[in-house]
C-alpha atoms as a PDB file:
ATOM      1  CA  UNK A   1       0.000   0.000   0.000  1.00  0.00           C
ATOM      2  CA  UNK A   2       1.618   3.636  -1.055  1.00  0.00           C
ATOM      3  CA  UNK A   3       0.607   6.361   0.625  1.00  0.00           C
ATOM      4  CA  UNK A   4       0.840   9.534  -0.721  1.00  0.00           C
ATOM      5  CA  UNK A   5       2.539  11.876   2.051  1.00  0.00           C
ATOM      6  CA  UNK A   6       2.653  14.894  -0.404  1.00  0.00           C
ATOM      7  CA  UNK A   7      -1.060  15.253  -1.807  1.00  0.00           C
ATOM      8  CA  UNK A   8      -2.323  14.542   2.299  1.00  0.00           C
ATOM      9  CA  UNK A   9      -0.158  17.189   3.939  1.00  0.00           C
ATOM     10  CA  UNK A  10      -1.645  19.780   0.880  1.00  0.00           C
ATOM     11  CA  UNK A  11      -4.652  18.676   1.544  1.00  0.00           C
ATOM     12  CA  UNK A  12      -4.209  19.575   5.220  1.00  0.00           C
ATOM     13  CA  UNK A  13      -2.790  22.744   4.469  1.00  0.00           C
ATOM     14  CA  UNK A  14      -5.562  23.619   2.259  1.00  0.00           C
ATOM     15  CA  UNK A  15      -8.304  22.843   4.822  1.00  0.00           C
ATOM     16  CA  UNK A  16      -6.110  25.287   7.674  1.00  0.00           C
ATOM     17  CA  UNK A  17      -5.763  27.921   5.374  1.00  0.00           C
ATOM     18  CA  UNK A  18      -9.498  28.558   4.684  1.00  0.00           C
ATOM     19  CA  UNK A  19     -10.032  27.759   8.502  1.00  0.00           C
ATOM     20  CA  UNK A  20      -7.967  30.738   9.050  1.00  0.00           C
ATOM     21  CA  UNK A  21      -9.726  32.931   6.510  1.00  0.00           C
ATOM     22  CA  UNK A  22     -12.844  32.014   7.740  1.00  0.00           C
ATOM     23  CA  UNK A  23     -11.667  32.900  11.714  1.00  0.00           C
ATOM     24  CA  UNK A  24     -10.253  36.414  10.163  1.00  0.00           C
ATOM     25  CA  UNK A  25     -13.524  37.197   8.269  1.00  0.00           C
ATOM     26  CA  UNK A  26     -15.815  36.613  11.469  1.00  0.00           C
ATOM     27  CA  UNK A  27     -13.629  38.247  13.705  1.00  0.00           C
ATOM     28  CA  UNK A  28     -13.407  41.299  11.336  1.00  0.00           C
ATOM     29  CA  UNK A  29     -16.844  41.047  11.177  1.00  0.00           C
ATOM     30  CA  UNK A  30     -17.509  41.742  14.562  1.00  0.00           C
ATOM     31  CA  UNK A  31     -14.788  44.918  14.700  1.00  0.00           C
ATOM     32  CA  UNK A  32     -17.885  48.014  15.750  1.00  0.00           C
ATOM     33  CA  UNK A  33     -15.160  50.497  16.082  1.00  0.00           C
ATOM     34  CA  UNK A  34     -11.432  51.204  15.022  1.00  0.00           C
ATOM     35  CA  UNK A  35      -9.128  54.388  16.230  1.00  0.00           C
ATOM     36  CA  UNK A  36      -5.323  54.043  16.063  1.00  0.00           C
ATOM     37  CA  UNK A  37      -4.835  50.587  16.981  1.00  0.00           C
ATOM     38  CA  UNK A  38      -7.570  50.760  19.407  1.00  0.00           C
ATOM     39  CA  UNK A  39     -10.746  48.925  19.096  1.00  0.00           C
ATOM     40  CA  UNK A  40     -14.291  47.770  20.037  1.00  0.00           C
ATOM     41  CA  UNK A  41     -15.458  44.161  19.380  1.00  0.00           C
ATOM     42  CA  UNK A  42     -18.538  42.588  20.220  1.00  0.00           C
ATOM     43  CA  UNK A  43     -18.083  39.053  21.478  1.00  0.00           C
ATOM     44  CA  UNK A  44     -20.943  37.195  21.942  1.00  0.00           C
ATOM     45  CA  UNK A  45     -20.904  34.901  25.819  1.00  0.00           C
ATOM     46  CA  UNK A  46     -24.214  32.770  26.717  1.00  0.00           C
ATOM     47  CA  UNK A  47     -26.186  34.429  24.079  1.00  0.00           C
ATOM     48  CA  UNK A  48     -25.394  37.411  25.902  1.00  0.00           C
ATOM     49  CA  UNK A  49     -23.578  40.410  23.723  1.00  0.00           C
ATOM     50  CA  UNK A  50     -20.516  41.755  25.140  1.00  0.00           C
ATOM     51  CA  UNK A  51     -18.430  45.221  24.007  1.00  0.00           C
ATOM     52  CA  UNK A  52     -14.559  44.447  24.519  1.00  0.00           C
ATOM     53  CA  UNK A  53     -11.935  47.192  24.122  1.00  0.00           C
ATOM     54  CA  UNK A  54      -8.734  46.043  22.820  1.00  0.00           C
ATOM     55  CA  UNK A  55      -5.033  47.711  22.610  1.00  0.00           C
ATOM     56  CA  UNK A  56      -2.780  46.657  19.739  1.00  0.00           C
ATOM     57  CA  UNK A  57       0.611  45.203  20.976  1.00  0.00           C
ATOM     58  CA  UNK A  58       3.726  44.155  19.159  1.00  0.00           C
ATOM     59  CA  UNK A  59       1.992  40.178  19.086  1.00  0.00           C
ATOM     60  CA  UNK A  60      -1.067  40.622  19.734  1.00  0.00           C
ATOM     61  CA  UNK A  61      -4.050  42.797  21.116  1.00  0.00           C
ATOM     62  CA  UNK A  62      -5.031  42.805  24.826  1.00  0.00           C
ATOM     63  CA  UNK A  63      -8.423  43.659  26.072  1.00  0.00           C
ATOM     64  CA  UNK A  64      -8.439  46.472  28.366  1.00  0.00           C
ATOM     65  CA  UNK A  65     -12.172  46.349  28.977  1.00  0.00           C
ATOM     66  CA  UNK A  66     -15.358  44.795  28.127  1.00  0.00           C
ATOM     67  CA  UNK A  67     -18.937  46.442  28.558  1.00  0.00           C
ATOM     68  CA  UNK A  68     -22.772  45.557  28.101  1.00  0.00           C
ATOM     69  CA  UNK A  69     -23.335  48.765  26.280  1.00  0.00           C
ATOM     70  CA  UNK A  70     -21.656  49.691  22.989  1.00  0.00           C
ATOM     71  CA  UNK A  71     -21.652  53.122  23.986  1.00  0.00           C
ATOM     72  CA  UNK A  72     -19.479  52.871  26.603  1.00  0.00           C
ATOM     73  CA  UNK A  73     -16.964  50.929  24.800  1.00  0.00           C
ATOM     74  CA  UNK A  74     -16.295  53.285  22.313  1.00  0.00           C
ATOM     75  CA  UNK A  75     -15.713  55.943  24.804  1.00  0.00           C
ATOM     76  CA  UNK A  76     -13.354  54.274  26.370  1.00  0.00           C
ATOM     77  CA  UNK A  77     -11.820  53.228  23.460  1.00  0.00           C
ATOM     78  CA  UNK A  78     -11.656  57.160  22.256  1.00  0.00           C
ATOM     79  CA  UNK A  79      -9.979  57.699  25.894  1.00  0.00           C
ATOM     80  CA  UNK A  80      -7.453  55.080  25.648  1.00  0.00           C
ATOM     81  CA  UNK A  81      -6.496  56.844  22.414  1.00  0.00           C
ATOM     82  CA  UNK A  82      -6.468  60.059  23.095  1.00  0.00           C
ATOM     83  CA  UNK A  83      -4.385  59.466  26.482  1.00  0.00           C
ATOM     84  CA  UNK A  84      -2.076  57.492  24.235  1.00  0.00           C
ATOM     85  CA  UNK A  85      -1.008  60.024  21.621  1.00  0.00           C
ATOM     86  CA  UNK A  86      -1.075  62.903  24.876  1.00  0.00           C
ATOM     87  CA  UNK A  87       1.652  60.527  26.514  1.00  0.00           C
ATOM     88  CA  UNK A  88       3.423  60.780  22.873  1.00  0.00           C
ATOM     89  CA  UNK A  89       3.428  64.187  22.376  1.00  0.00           C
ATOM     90  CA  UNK A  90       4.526  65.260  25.949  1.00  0.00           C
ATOM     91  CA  UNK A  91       7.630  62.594  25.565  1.00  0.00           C
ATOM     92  CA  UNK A  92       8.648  64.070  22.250  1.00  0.00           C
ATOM     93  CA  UNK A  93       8.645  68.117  23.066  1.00  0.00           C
ATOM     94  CA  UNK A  94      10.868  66.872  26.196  1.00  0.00           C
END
């Protein structure tokens, strides 16, 4: 019995490359709000819709906070932002 090592491991590489598109396209999907590397994404938990806030990293993002109201996420998102580039422009006249 020959087994063919090549056309399996494409095959596997094929299905993990459209699992990744697909996991990029939903979790684009659920972006609500974007603002210099800062953003809002609703993550659904228990049927249950949650608003988490997000800071971009070198990696990877970190969630700073999550809310039950959109509203609040994006102002905290728009703080987190604005205290960032205040922090830049104070180091940089220095």
């Amino acid at each position: 019995m020959k087994i063919n090592l090549l056309g399996i491991i494409k095959m596997y590489y094929i299905r993990f490359i459209n699992l990744k598109q697909n996991i990029m396209k939903n979790h684009l999907e659920n972006i609500v709000f974007n603002i210099n590397g800062f953003f809002v994404e609703k993550i659904t938990q228990n049927n249950l819709p949650l608003y988490h806030v997000f800071m971009k990293g070198v990696t990877h993002a970190t969630c700073d906070s999550a809310y039950k109201d959109v509203d609040y996420a994006i102002v905290r998102c728009k703080y987190l932002e604005k205290e960032l580039n205040d922090s830049k422009t104070k180091r940089t006249l220095n």
